[in-house]
PDB file of N, CA and C in Angstrom:
ATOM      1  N   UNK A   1      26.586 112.473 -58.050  1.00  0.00           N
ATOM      2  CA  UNK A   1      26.811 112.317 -56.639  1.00  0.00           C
ATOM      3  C   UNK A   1      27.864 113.323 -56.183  1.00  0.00           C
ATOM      4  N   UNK A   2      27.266 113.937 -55.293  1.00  0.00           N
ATOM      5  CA  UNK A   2      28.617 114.900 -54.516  1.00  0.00           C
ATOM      6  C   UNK A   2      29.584 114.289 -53.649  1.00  0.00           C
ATOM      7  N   UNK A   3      30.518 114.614 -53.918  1.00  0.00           N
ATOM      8  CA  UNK A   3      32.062 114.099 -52.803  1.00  0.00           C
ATOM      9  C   UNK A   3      31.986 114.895 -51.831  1.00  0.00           C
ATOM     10  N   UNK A   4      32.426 114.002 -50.535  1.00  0.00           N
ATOM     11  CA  UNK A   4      32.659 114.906 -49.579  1.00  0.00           C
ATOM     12  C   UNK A   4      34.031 114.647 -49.303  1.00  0.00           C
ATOM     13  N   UNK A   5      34.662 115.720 -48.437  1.00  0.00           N
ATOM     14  CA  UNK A   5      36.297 115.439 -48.164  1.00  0.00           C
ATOM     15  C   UNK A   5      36.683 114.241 -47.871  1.00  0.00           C
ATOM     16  N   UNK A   6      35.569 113.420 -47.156  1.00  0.00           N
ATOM     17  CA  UNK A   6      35.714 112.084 -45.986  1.00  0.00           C
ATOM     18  C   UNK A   6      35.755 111.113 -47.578  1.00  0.00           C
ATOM     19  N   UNK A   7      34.850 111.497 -48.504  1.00  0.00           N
ATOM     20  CA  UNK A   7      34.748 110.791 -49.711  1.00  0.00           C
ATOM     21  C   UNK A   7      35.932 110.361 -50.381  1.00  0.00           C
ATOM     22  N   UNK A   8      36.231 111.702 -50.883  1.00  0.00           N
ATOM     23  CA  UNK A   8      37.613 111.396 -51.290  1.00  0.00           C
ATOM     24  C   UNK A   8      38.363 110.659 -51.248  1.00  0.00           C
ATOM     25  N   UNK A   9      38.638 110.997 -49.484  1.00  0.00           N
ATOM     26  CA  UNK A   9      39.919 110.453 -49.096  1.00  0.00           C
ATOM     27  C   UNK A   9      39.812 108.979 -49.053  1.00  0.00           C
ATOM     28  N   UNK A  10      38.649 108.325 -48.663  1.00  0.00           N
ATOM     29  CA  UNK A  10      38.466 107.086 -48.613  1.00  0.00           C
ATOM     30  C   UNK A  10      38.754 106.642 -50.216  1.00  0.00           C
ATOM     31  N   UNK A  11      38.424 107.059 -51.299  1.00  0.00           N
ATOM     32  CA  UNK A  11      38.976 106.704 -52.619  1.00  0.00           C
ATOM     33  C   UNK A  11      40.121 107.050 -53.031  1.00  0.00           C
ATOM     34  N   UNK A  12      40.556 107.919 -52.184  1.00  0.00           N
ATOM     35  CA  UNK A  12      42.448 107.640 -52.683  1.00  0.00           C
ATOM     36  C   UNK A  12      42.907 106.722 -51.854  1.00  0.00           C
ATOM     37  N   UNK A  13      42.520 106.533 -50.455  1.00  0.00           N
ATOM     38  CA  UNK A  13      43.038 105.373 -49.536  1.00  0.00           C
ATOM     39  C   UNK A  13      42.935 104.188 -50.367  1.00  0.00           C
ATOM     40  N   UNK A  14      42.083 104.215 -50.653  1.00  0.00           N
ATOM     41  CA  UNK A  14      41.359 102.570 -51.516  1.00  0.00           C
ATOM     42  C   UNK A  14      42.487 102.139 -52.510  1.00  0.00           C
ATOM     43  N   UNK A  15      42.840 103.544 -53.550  1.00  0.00           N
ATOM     44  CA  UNK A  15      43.591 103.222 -54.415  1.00  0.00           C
ATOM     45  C   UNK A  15      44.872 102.876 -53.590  1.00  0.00           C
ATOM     46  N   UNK A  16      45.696 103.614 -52.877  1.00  0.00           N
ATOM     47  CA  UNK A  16      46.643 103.374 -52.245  1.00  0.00           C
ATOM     48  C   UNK A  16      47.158 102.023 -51.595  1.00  0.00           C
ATOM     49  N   UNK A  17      46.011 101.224 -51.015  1.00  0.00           N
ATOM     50  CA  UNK A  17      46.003  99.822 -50.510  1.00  0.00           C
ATOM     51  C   UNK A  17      45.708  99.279 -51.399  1.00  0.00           C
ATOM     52  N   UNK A  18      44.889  99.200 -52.892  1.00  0.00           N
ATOM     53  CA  UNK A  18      45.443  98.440 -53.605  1.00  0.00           C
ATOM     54  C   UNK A  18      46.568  98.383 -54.499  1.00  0.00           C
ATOM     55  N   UNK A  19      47.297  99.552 -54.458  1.00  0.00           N
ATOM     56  CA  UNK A  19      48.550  99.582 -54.770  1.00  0.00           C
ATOM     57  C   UNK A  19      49.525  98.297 -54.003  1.00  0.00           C
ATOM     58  N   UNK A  20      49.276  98.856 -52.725  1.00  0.00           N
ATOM     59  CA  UNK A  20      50.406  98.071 -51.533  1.00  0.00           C
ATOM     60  C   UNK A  20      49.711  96.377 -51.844  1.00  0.00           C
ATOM     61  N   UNK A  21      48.623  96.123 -52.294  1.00  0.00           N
ATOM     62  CA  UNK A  21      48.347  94.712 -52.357  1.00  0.00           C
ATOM     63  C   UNK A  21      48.996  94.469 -53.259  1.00  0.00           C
ATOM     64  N   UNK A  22      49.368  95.292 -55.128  1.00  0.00           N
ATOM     65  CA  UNK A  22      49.558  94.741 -55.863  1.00  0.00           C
ATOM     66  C   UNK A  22      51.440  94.369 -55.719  1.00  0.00           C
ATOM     67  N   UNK A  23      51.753  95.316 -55.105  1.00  0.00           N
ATOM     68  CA  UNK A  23      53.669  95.753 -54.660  1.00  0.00           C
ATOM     69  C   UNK A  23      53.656  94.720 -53.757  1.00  0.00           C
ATOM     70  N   UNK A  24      53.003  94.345 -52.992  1.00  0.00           N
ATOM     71  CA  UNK A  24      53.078  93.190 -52.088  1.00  0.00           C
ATOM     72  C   UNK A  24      53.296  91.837 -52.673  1.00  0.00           C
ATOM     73  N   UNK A  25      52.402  91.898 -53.809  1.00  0.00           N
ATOM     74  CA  UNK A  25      52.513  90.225 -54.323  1.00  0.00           C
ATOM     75  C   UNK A  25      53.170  90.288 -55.457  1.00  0.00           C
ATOM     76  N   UNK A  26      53.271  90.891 -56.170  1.00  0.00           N
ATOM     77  CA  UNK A  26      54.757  91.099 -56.789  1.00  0.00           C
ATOM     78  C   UNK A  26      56.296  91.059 -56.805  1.00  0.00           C
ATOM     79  N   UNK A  27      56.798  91.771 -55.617  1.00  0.00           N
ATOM     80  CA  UNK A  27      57.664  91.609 -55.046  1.00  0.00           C
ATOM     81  C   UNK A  27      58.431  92.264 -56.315  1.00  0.00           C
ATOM     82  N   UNK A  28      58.232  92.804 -57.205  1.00  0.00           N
ATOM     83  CA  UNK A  28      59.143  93.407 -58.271  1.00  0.00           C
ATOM     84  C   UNK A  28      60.287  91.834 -59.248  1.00  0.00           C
ATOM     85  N   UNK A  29      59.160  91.015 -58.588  1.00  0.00           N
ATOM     86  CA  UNK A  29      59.693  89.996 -59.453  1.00  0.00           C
ATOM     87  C   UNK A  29      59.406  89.691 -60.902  1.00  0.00           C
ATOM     88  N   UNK A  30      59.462  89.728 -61.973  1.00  0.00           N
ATOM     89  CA  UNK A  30      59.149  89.647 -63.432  1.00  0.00           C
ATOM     90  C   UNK A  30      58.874  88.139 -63.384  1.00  0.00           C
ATOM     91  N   UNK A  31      59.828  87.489 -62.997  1.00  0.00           N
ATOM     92  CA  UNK A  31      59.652  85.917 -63.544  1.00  0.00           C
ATOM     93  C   UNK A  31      58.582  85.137 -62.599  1.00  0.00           C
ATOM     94  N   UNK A  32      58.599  85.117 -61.496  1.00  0.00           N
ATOM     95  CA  UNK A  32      57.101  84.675 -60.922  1.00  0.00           C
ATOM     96  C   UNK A  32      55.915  85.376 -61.574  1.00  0.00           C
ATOM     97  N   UNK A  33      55.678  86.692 -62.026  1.00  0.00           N
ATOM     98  CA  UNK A  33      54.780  87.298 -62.854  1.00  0.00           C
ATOM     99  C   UNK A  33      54.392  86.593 -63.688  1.00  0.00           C
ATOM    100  N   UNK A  34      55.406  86.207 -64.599  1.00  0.00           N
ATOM    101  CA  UNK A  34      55.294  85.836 -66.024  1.00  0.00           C
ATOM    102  C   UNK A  34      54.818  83.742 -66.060  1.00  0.00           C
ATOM    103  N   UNK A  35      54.958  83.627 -64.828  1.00  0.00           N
ATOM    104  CA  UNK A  35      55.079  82.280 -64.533  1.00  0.00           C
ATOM    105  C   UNK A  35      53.933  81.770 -64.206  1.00  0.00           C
ATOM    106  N   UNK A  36      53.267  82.604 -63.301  1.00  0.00           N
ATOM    107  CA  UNK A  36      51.974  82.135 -62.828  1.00  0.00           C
ATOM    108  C   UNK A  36      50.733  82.886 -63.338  1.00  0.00           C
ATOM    109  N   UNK A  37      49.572  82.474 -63.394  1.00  0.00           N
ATOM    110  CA  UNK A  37      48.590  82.710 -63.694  1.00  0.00           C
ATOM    111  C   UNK A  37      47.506  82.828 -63.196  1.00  0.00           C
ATOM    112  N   UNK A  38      47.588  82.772 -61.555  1.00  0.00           N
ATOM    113  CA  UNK A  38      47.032  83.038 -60.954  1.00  0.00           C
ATOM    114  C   UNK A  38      47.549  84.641 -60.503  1.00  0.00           C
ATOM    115  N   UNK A  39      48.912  85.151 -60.163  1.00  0.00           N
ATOM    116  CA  UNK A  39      49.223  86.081 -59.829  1.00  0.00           C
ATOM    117  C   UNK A  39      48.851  87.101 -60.949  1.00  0.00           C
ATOM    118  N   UNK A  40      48.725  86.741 -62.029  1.00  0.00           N
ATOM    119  CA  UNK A  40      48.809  87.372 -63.040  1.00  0.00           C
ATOM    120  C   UNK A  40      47.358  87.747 -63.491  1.00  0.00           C
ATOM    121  N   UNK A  41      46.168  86.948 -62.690  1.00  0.00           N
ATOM    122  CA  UNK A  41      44.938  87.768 -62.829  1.00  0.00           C
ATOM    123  C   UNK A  41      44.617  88.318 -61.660  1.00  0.00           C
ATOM    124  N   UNK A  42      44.945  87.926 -60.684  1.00  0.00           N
ATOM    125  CA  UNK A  42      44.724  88.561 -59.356  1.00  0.00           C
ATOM    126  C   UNK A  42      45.458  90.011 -59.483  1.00  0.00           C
ATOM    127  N   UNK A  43      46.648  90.820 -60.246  1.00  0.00           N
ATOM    128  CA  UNK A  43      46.732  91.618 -60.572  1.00  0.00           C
ATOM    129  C   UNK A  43      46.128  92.490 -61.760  1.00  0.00           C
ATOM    130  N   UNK A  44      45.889  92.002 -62.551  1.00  0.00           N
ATOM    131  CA  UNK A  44      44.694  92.134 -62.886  1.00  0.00           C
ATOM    132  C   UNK A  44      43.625  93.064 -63.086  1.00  0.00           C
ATOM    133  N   UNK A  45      42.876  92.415 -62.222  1.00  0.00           N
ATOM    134  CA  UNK A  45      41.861  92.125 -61.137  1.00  0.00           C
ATOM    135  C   UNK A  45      42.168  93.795 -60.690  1.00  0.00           C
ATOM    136  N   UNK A  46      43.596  93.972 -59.514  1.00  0.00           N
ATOM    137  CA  UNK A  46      43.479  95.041 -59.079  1.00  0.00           C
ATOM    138  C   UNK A  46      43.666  96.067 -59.673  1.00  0.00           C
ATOM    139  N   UNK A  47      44.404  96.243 -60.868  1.00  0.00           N
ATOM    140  CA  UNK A  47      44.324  97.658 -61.530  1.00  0.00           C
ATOM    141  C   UNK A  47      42.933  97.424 -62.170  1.00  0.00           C
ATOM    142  N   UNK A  48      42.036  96.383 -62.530  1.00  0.00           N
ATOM    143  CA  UNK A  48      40.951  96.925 -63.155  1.00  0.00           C
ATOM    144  C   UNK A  48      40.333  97.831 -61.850  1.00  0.00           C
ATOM    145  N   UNK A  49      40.381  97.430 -60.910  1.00  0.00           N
ATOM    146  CA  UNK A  49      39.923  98.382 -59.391  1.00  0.00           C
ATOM    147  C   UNK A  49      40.820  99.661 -59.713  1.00  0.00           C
ATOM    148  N   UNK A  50      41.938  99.836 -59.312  1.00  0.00           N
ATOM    149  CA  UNK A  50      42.257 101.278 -59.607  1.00  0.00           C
ATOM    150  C   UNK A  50      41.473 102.288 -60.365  1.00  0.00           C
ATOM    151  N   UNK A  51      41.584 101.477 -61.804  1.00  0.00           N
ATOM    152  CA  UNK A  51      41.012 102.544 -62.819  1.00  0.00           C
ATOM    153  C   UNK A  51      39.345 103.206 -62.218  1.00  0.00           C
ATOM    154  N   UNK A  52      38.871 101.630 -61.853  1.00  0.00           N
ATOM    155  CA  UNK A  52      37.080 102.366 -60.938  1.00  0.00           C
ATOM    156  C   UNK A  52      37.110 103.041 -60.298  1.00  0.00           C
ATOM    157  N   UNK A  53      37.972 103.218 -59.372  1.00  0.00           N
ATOM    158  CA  UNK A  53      38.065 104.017 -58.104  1.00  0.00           C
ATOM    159  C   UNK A  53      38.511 105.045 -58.780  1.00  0.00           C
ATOM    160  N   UNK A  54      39.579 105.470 -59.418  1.00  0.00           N
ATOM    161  CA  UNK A  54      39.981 106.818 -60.210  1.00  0.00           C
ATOM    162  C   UNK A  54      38.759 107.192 -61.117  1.00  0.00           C
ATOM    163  N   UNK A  55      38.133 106.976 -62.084  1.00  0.00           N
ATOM    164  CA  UNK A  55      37.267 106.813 -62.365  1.00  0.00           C
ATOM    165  C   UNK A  55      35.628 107.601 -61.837  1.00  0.00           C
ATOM    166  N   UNK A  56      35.680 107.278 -60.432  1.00  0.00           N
ATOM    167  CA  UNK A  56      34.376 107.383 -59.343  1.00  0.00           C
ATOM    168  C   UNK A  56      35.385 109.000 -59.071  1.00  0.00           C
ATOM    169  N   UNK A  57      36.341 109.186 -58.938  1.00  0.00           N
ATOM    170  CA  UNK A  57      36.641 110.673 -58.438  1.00  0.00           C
ATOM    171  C   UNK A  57      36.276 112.164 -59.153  1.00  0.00           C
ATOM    172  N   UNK A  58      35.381 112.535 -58.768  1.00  0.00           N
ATOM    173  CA  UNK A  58      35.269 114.050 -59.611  1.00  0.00           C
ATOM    174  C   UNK A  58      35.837 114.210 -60.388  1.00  0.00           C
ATOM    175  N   UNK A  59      35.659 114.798 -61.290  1.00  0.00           N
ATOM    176  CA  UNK A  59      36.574 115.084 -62.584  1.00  0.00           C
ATOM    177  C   UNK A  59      37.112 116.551 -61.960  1.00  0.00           C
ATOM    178  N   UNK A  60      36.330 117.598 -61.263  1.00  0.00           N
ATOM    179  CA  UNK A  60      37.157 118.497 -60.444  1.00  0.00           C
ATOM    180  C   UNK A  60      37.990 118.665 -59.812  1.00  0.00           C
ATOM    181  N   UNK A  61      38.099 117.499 -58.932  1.00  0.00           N
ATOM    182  CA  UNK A  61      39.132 117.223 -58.268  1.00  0.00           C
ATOM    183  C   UNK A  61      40.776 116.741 -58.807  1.00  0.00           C
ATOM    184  N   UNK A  62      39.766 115.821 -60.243  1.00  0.00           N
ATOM    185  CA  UNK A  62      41.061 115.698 -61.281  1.00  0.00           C
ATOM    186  C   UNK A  62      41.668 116.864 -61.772  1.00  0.00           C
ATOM    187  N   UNK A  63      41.047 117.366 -61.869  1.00  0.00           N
ATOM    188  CA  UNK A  63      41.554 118.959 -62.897  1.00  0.00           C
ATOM    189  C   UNK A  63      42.321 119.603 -62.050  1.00  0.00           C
ATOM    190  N   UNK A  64      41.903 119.483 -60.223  1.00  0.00           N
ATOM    191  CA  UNK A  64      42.761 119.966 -59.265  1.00  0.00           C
ATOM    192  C   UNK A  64      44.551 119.671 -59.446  1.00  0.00           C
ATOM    193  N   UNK A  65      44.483 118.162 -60.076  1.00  0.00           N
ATOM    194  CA  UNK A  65      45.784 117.126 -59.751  1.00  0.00           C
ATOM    195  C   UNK A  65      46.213 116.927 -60.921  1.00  0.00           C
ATOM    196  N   UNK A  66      46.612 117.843 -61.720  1.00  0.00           N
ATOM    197  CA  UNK A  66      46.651 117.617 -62.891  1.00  0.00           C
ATOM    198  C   UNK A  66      48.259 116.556 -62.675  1.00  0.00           C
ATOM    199  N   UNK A  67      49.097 116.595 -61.567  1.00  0.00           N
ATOM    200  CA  UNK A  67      50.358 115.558 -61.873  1.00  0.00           C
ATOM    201  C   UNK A  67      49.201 114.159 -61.953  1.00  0.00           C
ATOM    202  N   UNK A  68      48.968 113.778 -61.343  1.00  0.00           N
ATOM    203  CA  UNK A  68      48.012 112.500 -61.939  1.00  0.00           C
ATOM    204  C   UNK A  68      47.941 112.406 -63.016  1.00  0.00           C
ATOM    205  N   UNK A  69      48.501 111.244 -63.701  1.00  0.00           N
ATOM    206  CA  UNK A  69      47.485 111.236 -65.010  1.00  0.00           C
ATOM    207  C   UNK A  69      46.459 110.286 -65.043  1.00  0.00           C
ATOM    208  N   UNK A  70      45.151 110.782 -64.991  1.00  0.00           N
ATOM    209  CA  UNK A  70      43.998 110.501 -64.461  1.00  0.00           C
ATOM    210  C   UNK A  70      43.263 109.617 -65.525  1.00  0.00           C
ATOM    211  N   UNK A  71      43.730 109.799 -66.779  1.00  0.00           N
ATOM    212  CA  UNK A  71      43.281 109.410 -68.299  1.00  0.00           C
ATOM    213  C   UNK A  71      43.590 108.034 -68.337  1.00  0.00           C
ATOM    214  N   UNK A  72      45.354 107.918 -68.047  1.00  0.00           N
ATOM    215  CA  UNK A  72      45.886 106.669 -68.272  1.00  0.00           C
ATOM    216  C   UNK A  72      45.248 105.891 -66.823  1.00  0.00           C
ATOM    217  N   UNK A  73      45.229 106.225 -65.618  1.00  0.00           N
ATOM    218  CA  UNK A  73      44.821 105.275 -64.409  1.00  0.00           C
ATOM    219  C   UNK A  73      43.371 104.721 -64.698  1.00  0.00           C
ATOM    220  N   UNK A  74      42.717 105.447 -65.433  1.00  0.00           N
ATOM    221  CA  UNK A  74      41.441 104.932 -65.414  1.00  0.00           C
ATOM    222  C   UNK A  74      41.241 103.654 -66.624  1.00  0.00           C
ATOM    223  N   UNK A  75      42.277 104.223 -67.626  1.00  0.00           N
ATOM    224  CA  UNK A  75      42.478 103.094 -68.874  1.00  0.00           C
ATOM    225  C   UNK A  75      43.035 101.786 -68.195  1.00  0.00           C
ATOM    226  N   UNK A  76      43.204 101.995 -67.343  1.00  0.00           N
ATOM    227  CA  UNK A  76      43.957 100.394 -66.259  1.00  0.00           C
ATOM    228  C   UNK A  76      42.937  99.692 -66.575  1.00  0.00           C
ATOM    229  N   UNK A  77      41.588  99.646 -66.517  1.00  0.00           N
ATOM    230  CA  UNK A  77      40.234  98.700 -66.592  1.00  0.00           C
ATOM    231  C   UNK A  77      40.083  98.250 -67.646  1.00  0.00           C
ATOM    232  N   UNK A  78      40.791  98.740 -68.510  1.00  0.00           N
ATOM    233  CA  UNK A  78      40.509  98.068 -69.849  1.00  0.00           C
ATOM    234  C   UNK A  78      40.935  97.334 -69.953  1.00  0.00           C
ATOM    235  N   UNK A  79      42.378  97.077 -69.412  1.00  0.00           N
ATOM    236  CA  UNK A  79      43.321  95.963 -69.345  1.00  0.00           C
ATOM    237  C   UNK A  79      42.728  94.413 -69.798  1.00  0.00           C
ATOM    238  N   UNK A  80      41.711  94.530 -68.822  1.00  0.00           N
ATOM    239  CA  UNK A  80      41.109  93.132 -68.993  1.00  0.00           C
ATOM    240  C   UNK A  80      39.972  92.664 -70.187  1.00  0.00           C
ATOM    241  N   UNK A  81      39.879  93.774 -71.134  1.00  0.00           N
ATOM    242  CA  UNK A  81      38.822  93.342 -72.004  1.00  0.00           C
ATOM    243  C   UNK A  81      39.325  92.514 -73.020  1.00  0.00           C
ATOM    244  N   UNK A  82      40.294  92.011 -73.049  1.00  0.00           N
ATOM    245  CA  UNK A  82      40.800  91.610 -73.888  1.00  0.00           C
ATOM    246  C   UNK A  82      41.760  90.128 -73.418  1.00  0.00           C
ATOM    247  N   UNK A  83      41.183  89.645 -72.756  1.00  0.00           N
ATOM    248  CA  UNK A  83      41.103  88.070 -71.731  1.00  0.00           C
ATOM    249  C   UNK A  83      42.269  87.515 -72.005  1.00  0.00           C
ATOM    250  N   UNK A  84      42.360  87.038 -74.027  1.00  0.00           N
ATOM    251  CA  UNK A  84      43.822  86.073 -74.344  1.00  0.00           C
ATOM    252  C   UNK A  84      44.473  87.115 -74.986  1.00  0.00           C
ATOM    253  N   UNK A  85      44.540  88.300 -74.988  1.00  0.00           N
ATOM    254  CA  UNK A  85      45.316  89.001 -75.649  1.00  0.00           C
ATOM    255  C   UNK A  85      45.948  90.041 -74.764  1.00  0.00           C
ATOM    256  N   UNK A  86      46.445  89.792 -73.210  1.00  0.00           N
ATOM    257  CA  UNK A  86      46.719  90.952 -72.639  1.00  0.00           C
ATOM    258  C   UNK A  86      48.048  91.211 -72.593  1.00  0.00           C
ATOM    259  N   UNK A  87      48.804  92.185 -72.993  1.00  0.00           N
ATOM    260  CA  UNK A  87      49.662  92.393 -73.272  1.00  0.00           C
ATOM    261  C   UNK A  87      50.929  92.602 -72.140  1.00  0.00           C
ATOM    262  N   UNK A  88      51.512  91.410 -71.078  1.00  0.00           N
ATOM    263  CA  UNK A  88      52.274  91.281 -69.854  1.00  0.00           C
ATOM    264  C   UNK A  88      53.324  92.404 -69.953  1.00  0.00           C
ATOM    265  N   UNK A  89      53.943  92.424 -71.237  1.00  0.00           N
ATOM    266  CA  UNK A  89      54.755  93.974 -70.570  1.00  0.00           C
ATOM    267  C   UNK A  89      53.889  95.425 -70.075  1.00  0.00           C
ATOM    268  N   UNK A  90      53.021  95.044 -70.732  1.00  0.00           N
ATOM    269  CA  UNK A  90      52.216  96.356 -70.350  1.00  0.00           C
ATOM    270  C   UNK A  90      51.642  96.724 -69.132  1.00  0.00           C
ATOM    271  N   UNK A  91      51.609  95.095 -68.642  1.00  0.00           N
ATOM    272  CA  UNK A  91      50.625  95.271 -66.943  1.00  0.00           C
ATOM    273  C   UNK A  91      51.944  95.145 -66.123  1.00  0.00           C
ATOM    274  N   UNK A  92      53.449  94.754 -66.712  1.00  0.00           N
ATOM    275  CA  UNK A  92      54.476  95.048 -65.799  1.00  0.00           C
ATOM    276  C   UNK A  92      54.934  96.284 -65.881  1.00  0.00           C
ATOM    277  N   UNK A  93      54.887  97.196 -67.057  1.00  0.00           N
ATOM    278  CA  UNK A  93      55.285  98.258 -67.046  1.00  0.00           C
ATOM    279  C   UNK A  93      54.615  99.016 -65.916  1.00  0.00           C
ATOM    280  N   UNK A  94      53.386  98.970 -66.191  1.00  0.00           N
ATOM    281  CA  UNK A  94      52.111  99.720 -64.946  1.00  0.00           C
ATOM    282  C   UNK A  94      52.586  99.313 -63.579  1.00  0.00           C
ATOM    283  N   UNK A  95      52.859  98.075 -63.216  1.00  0.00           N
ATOM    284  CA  UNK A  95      53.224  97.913 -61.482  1.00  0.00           C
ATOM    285  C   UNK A  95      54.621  98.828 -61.925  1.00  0.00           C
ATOM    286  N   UNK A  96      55.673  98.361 -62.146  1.00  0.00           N
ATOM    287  CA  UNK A  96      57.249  99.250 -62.267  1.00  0.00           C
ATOM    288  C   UNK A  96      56.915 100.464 -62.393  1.00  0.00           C
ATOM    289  N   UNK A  97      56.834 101.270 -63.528  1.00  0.00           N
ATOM    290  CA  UNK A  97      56.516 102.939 -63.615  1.00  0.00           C
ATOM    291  C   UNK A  97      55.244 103.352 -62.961  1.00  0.00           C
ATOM    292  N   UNK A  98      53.887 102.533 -63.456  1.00  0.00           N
ATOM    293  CA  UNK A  98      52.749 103.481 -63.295  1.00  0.00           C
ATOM    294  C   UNK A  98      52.518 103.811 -61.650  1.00  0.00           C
ATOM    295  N   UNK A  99      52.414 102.538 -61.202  1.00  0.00           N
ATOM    296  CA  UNK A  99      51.557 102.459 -59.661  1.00  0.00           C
ATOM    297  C   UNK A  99      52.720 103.681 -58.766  1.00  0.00           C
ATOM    298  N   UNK A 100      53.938 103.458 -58.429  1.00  0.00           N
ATOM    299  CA  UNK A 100      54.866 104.353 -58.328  1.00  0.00           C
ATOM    300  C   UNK A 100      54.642 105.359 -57.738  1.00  0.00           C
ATOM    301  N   UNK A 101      54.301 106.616 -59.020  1.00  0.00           N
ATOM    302  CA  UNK A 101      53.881 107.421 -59.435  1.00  0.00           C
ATOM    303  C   UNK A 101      52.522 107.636 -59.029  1.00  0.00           C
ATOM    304  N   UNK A 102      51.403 107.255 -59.143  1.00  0.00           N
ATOM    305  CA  UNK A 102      50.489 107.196 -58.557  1.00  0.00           C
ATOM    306  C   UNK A 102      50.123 107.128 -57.197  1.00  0.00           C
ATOM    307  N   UNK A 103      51.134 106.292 -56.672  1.00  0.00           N
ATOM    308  CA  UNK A 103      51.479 106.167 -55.071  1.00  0.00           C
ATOM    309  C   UNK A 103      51.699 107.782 -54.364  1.00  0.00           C
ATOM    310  N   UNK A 104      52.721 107.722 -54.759  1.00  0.00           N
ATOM    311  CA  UNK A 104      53.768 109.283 -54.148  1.00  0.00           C
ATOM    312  C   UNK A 104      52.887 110.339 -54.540  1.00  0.00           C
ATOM    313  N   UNK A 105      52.071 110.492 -55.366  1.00  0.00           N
ATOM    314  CA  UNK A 105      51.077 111.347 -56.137  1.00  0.00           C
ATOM    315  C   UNK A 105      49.565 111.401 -54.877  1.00  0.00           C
ATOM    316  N   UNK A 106      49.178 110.343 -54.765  1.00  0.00           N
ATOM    317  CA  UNK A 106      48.292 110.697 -53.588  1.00  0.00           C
ATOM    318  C   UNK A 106      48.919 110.656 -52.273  1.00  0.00           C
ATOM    319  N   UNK A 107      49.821 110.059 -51.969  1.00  0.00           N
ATOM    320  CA  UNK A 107      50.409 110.171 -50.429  1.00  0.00           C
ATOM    321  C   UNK A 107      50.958 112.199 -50.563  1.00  0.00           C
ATOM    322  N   UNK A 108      51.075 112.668 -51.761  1.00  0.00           N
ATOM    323  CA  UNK A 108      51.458 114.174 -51.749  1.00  0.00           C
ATOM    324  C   UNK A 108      50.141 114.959 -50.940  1.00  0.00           C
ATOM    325  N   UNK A 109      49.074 114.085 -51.834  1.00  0.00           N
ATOM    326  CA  UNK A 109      47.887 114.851 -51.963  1.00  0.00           C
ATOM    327  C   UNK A 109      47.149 114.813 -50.299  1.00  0.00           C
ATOM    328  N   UNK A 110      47.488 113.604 -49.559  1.00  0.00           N
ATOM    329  CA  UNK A 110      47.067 113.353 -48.578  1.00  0.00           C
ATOM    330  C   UNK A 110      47.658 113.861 -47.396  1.00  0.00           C
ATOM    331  N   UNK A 111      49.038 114.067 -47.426  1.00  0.00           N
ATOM    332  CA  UNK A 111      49.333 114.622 -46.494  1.00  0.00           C
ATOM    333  C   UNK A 111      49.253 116.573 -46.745  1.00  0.00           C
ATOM    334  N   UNK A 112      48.787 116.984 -47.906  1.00  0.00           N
ATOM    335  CA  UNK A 112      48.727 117.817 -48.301  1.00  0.00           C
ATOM    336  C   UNK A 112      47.571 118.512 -46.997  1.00  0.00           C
ATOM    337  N   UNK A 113      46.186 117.300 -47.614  1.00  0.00           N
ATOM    338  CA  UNK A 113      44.781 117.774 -46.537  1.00  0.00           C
ATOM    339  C   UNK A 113      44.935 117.360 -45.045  1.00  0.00           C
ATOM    340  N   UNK A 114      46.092 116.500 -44.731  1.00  0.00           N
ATOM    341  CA  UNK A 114      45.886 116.610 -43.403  1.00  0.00           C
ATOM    342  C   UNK A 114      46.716 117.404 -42.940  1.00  0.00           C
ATOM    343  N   UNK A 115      47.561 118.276 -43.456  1.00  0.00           N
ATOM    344  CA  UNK A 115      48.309 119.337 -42.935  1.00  0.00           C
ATOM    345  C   UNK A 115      47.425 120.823 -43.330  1.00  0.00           C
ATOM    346  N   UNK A 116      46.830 120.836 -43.697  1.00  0.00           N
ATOM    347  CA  UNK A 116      45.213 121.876 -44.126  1.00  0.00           C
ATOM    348  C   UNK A 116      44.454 122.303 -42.557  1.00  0.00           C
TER     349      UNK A 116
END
């Protein structure tokens, strides 16, 4: 399938708002994280979305962005194959460091094309 610019952008938007959903219900709190289990698949849930949506993006476009690391965002989906064994520092490390980074990384990229 070919991307079009409008394409794109709608799949970095996508990622971007589910960023702000996951920073939203988080609140950078560890101990409600670790507490509930509902919050804790509903996040989830949304980085397994990240990784699809990164994932669905050209690999050209990746090669464009090489600050992305495009390898690890897409490994977000895996997260969940592994149901009783998921490893909570790892999906807190990803909201704290990963999403971040990923954030500021397409808001670069976006205001990049609308100043184009």
């Amino acid at each position: 399938m070919r991307y079009t610019t409008e394409r794109l952008t709608e799949r970095l938007l996508d990622i971007q708002e589910t960023i702000s959903n996951i920073t939203k219900y988080t609140g950078q709190e560890r101990e409600k994280f670790d507490e509930d289990e509902l919050i804790q698949s509903w996040i989830i849930l949304h980085l397994e979305m990240i990784g699809n949506l990164a994932r669905a993006i050209p690999q050209d476009f990746q090669d464009q962005h090489p600050e992305i690391s495009w390898g690890r965002i897409i490994g977000m989906r895996n997260i969940i194959h592994h149901y009783f064994e998921i490893d909570q520092n790892r999906i807190w490390e990803a909201i704290e460091q990963d999403l971040p980074v990923l954030k500021g990384a397409i808001e670069a990229i976006l205001n990049k094309e609308e100043s184009a």
